[in-house]
PDB file of N, CA and C in Angstrom:
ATOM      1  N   UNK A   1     -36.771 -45.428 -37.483  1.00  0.00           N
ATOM      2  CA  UNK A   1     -35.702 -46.403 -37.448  1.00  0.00           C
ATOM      3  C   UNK A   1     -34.563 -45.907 -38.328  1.00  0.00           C
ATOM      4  N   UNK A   2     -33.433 -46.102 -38.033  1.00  0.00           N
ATOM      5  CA  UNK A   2     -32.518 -45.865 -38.756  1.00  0.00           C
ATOM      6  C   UNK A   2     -31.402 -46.711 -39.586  1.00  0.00           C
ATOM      7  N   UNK A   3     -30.525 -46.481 -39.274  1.00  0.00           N
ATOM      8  CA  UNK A   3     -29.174 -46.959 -40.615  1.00  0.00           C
ATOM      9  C   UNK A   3     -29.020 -49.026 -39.708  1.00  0.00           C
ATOM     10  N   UNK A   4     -29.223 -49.181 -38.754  1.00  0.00           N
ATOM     11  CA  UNK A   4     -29.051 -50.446 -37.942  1.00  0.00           C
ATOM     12  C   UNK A   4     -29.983 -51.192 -38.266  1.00  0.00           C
ATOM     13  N   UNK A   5     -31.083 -50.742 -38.673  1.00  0.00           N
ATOM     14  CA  UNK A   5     -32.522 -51.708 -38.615  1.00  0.00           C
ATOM     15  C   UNK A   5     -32.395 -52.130 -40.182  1.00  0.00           C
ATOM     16  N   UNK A   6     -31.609 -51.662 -41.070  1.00  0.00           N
ATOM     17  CA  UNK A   6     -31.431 -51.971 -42.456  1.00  0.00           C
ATOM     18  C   UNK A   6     -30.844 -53.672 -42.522  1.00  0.00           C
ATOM     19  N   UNK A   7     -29.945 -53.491 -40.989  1.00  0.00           N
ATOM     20  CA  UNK A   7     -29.429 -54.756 -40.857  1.00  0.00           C
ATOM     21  C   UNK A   7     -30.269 -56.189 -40.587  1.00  0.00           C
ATOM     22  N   UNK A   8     -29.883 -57.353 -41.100  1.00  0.00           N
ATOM     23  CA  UNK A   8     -30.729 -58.679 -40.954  1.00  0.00           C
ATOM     24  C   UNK A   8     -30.729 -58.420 -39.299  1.00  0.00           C
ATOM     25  N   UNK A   9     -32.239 -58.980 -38.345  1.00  0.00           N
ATOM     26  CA  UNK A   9     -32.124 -59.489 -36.784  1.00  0.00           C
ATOM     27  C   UNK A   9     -32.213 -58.012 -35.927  1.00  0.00           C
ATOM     28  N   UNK A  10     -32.203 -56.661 -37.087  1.00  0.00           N
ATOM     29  CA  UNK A  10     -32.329 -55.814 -35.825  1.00  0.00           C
ATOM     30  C   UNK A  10     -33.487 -54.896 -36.116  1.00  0.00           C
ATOM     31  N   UNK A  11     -34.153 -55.154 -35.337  1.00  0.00           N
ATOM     32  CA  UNK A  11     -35.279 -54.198 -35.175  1.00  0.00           C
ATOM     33  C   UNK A  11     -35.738 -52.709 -34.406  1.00  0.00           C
ATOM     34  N   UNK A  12     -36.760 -52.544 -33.660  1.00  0.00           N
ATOM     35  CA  UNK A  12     -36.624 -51.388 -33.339  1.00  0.00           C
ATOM     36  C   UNK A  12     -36.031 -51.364 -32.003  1.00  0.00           C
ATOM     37  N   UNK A  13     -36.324 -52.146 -31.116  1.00  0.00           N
ATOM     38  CA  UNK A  13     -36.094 -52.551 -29.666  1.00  0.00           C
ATOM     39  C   UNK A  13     -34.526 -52.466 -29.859  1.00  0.00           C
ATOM     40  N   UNK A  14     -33.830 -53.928 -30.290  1.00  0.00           N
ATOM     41  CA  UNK A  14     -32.792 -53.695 -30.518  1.00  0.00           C
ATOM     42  C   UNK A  14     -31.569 -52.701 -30.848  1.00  0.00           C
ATOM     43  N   UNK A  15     -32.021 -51.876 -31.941  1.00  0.00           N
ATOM     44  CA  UNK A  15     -31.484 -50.760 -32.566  1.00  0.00           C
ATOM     45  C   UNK A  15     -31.488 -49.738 -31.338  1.00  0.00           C
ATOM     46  N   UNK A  16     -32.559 -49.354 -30.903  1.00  0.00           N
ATOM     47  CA  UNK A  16     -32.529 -48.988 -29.842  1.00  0.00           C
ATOM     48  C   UNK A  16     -32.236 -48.749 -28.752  1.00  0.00           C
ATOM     49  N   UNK A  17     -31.532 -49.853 -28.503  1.00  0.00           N
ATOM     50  CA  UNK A  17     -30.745 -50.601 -27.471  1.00  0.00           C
ATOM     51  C   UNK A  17     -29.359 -50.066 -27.847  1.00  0.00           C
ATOM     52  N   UNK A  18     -28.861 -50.439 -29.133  1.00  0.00           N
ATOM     53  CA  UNK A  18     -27.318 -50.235 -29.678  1.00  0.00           C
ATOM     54  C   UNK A  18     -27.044 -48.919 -29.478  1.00  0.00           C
ATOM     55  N   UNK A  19     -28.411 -47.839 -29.931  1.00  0.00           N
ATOM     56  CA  UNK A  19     -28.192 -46.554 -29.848  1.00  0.00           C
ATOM     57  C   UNK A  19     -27.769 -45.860 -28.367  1.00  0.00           C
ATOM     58  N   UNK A  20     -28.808 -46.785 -27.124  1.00  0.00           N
ATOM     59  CA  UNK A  20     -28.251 -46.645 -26.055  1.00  0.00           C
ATOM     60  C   UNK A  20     -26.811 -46.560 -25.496  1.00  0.00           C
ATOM     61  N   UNK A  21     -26.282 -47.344 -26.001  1.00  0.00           N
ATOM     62  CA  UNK A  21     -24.875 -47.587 -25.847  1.00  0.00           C
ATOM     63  C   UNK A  21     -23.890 -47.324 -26.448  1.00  0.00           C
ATOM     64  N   UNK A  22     -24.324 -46.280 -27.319  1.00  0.00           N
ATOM     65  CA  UNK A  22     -23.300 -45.593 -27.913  1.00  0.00           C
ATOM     66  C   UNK A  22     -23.373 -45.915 -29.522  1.00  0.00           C
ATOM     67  N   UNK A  23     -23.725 -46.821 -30.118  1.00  0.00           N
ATOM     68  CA  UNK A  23     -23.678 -47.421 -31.266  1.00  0.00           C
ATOM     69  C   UNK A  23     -25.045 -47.018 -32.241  1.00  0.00           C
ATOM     70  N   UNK A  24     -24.518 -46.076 -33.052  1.00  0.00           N
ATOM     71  CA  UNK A  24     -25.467 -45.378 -33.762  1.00  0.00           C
ATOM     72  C   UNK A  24     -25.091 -45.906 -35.699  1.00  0.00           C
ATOM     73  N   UNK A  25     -23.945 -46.963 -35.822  1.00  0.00           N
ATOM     74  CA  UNK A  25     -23.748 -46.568 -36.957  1.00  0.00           C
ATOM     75  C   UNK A  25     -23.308 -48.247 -37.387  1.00  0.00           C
ATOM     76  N   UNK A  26     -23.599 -48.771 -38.854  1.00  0.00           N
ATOM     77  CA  UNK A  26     -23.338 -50.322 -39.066  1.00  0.00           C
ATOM     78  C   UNK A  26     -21.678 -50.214 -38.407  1.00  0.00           C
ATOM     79  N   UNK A  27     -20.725 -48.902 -39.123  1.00  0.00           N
ATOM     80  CA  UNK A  27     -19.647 -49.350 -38.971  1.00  0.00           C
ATOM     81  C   UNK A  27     -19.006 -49.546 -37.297  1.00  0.00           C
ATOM     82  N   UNK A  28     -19.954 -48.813 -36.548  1.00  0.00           N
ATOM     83  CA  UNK A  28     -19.645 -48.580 -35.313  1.00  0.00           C
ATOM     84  C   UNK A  28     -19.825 -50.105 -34.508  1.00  0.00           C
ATOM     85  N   UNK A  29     -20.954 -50.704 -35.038  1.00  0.00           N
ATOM     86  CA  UNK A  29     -21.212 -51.997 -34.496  1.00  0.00           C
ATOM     87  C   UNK A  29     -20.277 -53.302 -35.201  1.00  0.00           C
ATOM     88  N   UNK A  30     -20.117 -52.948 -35.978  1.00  0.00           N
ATOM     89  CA  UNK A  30     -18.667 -53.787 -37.148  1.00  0.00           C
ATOM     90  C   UNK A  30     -17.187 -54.144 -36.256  1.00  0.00           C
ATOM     91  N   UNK A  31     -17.347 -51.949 -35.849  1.00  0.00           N
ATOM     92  CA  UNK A  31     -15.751 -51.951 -34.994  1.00  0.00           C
ATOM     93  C   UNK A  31     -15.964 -52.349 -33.800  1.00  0.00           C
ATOM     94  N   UNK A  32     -17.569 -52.865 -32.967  1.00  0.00           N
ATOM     95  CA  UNK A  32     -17.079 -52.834 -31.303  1.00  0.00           C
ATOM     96  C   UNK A  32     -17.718 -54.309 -31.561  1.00  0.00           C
ATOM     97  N   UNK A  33     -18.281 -55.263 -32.680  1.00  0.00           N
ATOM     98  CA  UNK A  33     -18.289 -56.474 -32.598  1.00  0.00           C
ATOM     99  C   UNK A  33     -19.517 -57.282 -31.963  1.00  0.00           C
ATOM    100  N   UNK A  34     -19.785 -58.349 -32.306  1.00  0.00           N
ATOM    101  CA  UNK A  34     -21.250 -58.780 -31.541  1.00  0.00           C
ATOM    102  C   UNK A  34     -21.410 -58.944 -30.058  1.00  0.00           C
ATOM    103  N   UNK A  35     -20.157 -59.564 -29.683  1.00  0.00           N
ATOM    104  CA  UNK A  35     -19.772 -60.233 -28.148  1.00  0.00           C
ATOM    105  C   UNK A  35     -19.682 -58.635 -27.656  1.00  0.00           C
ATOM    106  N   UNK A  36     -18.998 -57.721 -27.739  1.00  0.00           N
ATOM    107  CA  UNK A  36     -18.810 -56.936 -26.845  1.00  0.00           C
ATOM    108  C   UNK A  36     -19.903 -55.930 -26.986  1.00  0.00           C
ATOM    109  N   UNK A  37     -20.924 -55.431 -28.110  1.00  0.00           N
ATOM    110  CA  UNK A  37     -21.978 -55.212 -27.981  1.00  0.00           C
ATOM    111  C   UNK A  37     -23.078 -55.398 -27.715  1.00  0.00           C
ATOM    112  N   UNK A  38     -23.229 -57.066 -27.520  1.00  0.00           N
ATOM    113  CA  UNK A  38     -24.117 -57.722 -25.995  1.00  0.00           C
ATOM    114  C   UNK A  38     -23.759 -57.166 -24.981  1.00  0.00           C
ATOM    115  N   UNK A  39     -22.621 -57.515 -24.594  1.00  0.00           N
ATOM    116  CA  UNK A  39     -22.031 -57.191 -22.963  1.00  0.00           C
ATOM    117  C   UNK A  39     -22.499 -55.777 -22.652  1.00  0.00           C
ATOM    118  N   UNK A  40     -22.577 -54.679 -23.462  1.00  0.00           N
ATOM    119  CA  UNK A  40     -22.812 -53.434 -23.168  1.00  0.00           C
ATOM    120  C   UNK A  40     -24.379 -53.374 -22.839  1.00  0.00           C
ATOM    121  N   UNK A  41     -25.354 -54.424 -24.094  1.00  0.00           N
ATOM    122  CA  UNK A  41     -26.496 -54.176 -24.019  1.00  0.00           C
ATOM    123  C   UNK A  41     -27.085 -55.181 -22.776  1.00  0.00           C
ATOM    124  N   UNK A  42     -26.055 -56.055 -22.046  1.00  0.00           N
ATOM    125  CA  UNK A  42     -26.736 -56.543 -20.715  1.00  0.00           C
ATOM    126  C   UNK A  42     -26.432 -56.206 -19.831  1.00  0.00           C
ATOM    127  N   UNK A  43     -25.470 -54.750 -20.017  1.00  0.00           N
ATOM    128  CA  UNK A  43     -25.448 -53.969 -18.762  1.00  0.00           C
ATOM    129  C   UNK A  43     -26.579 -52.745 -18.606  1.00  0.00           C
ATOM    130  N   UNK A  44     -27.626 -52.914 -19.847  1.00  0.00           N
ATOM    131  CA  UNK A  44     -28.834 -51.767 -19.629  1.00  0.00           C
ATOM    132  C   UNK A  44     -30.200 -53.026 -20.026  1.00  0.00           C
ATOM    133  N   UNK A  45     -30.150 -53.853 -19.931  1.00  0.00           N
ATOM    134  CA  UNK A  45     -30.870 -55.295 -20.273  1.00  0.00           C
ATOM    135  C   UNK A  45     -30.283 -56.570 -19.599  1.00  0.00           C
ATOM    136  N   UNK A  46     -31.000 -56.840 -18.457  1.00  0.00           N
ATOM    137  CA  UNK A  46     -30.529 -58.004 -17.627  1.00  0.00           C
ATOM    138  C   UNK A  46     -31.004 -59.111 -18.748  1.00  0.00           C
ATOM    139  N   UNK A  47     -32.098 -59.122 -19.421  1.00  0.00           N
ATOM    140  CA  UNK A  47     -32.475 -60.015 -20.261  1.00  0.00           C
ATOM    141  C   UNK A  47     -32.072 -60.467 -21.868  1.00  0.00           C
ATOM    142  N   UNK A  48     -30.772 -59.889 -21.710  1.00  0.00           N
ATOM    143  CA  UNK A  48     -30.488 -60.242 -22.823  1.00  0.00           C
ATOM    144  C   UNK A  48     -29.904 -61.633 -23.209  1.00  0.00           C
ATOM    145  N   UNK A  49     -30.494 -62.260 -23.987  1.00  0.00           N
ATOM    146  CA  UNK A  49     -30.163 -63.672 -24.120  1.00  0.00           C
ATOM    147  C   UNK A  49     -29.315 -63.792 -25.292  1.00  0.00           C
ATOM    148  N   UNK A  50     -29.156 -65.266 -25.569  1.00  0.00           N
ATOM    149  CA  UNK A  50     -28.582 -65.859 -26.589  1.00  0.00           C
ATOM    150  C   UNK A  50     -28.756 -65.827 -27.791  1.00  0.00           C
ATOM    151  N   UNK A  51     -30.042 -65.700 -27.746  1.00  0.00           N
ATOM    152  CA  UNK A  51     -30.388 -65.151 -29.386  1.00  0.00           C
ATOM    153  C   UNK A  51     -30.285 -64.073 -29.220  1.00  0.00           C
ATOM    154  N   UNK A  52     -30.398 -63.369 -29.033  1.00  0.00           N
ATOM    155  CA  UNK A  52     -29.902 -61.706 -28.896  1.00  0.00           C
ATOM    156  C   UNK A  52     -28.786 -61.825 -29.522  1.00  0.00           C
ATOM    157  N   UNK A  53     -27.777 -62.460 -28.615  1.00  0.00           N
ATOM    158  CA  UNK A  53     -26.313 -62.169 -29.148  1.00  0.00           C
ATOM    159  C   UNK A  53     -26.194 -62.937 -30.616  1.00  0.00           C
ATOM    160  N   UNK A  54     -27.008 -63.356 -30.997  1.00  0.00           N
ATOM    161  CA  UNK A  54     -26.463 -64.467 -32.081  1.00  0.00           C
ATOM    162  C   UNK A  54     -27.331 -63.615 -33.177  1.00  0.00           C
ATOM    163  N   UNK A  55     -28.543 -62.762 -32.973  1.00  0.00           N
ATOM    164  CA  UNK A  55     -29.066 -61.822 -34.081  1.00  0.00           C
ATOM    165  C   UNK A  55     -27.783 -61.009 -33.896  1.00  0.00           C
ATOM    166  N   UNK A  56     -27.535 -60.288 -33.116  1.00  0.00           N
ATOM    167  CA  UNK A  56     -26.080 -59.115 -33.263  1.00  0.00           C
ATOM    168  C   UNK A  56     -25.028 -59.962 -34.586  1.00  0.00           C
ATOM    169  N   UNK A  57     -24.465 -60.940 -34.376  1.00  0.00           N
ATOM    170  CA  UNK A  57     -23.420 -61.784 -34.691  1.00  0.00           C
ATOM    171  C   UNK A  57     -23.623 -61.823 -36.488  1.00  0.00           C
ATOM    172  N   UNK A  58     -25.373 -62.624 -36.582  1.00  0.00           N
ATOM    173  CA  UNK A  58     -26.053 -62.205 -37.947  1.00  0.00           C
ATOM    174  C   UNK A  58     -25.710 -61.456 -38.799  1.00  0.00           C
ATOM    175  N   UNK A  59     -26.418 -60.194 -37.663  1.00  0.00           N
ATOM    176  CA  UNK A  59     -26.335 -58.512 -37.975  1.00  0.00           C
ATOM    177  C   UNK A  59     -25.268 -58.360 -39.121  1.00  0.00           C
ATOM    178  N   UNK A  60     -23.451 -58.817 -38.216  1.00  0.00           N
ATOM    179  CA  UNK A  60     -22.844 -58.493 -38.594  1.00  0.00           C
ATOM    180  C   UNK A  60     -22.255 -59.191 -39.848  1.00  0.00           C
ATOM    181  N   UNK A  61     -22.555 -60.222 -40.199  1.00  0.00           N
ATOM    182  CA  UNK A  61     -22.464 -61.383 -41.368  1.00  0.00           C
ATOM    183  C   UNK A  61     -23.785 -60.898 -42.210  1.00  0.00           C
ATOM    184  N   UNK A  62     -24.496 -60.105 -42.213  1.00  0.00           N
ATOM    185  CA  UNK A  62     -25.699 -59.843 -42.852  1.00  0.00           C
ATOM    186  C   UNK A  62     -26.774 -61.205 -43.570  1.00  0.00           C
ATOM    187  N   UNK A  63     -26.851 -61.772 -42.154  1.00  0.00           N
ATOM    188  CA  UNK A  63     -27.532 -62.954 -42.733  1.00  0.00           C
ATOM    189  C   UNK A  63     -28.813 -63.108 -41.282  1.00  0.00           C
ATOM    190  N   UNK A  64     -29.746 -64.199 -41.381  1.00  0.00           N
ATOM    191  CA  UNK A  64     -30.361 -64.046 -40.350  1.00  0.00           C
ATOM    192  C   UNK A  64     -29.768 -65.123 -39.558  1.00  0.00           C
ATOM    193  N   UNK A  65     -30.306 -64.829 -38.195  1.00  0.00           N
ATOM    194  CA  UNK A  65     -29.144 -65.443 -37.070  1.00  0.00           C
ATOM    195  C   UNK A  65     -29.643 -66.908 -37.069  1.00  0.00           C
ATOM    196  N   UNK A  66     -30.608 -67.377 -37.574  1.00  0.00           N
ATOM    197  CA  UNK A  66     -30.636 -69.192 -37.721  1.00  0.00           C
ATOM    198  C   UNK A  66     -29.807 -70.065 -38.956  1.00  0.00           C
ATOM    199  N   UNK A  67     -29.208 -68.891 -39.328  1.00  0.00           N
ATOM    200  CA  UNK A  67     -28.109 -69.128 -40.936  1.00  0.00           C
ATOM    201  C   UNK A  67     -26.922 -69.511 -40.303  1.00  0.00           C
ATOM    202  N   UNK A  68     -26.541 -69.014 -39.117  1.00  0.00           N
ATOM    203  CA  UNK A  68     -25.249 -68.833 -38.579  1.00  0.00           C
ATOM    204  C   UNK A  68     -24.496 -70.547 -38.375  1.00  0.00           C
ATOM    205  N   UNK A  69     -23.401 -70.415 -38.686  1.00  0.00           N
ATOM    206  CA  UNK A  69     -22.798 -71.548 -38.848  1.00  0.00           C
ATOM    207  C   UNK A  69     -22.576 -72.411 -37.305  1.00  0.00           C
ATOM    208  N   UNK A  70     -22.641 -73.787 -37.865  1.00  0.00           N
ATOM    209  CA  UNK A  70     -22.555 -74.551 -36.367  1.00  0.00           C
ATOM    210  C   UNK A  70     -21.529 -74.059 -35.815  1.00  0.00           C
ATOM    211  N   UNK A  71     -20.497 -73.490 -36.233  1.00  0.00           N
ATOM    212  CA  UNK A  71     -19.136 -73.270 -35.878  1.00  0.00           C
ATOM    213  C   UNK A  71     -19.177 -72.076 -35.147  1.00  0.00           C
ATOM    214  N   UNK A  72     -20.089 -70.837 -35.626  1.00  0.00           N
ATOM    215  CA  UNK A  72     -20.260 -69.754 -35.157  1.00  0.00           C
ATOM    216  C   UNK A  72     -21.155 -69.961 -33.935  1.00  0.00           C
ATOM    217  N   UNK A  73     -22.348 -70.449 -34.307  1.00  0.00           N
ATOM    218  CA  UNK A  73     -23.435 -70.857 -32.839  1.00  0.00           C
ATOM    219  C   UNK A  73     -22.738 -71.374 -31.611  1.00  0.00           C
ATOM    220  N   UNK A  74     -21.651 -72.475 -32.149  1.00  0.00           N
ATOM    221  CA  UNK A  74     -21.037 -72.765 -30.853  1.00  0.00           C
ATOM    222  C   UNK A  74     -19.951 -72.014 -30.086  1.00  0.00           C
ATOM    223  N   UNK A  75     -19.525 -71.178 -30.532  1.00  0.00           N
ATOM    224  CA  UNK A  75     -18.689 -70.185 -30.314  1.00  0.00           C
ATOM    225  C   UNK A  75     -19.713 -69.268 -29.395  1.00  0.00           C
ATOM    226  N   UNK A  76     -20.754 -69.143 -29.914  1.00  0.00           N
ATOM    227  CA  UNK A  76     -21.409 -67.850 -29.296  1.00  0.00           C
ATOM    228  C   UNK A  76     -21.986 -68.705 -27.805  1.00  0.00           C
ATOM    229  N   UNK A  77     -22.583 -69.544 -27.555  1.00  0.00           N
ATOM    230  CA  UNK A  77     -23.033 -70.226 -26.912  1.00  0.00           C
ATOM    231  C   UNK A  77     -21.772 -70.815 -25.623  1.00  0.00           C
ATOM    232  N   UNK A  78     -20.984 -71.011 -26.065  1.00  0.00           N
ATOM    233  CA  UNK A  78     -19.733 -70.896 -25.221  1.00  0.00           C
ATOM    234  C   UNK A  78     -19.752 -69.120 -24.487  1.00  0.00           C
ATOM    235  N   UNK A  79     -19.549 -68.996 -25.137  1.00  0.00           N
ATOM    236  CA  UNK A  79     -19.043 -67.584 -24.385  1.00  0.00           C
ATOM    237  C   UNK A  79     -20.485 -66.909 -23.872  1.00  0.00           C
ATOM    238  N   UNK A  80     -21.493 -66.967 -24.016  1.00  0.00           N
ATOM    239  CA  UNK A  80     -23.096 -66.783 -22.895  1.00  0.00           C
ATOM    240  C   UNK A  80     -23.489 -67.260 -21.909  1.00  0.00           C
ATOM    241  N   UNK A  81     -22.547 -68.839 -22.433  1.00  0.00           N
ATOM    242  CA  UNK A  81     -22.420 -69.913 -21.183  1.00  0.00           C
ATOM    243  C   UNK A  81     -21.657 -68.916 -20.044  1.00  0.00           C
ATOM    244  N   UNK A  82     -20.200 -68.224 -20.302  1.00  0.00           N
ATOM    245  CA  UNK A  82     -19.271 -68.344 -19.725  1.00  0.00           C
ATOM    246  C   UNK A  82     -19.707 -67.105 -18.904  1.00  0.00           C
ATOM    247  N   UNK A  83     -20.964 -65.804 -19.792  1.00  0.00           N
ATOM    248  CA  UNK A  83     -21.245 -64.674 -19.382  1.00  0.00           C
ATOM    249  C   UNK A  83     -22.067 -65.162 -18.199  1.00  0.00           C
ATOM    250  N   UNK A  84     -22.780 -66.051 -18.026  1.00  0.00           N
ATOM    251  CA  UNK A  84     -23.944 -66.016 -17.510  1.00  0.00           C
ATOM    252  C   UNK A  84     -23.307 -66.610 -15.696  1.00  0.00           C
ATOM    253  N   UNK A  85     -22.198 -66.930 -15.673  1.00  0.00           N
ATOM    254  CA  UNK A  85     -21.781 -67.268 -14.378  1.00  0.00           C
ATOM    255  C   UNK A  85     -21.457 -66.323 -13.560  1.00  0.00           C
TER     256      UNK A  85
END
């Protein structure tokens, strides 16, 4: 495992996943963001869900993704809503 899995919510699967897609580095996932590093990882993962995106989001707040603010959850949840049509 490497420099990603240091992060809160990402494990090996995950990390794994990021690495797939280009994203090998915290700062790399910092600069391409939670929302648009889902979108990449449910174009090689039909199953990527909501908590998925909301551990990414975590990730990037370095907290675990049930910490995440009502304000943030609903934000994310909007826009999974909006992916999923």
């Amino acid at each position: 495992m490497g420099e990603l899995s240091k992060l809160p919510n990402i494990g090996k699967v995950l990390e794994s996943q990021l690495n797939e897609i280009g994203i090998e580095t915290i700062e790399e996932l910092e600069n391409i963001g939670s929302k648009e590093a889902w979108l990449l990882i449910r174009k090689i993962d039909s199953s990527a869900c909501y908590n998925r995106l909301c551990g990414l989001e975590g990730a990037l707040q370095r907290i675990r993704w049930h910490e995440l603010s009502k304000k943030d959850k609903k934000d994310l949840k909007n826009f999974y809503s909006s992916m999923k049509k």
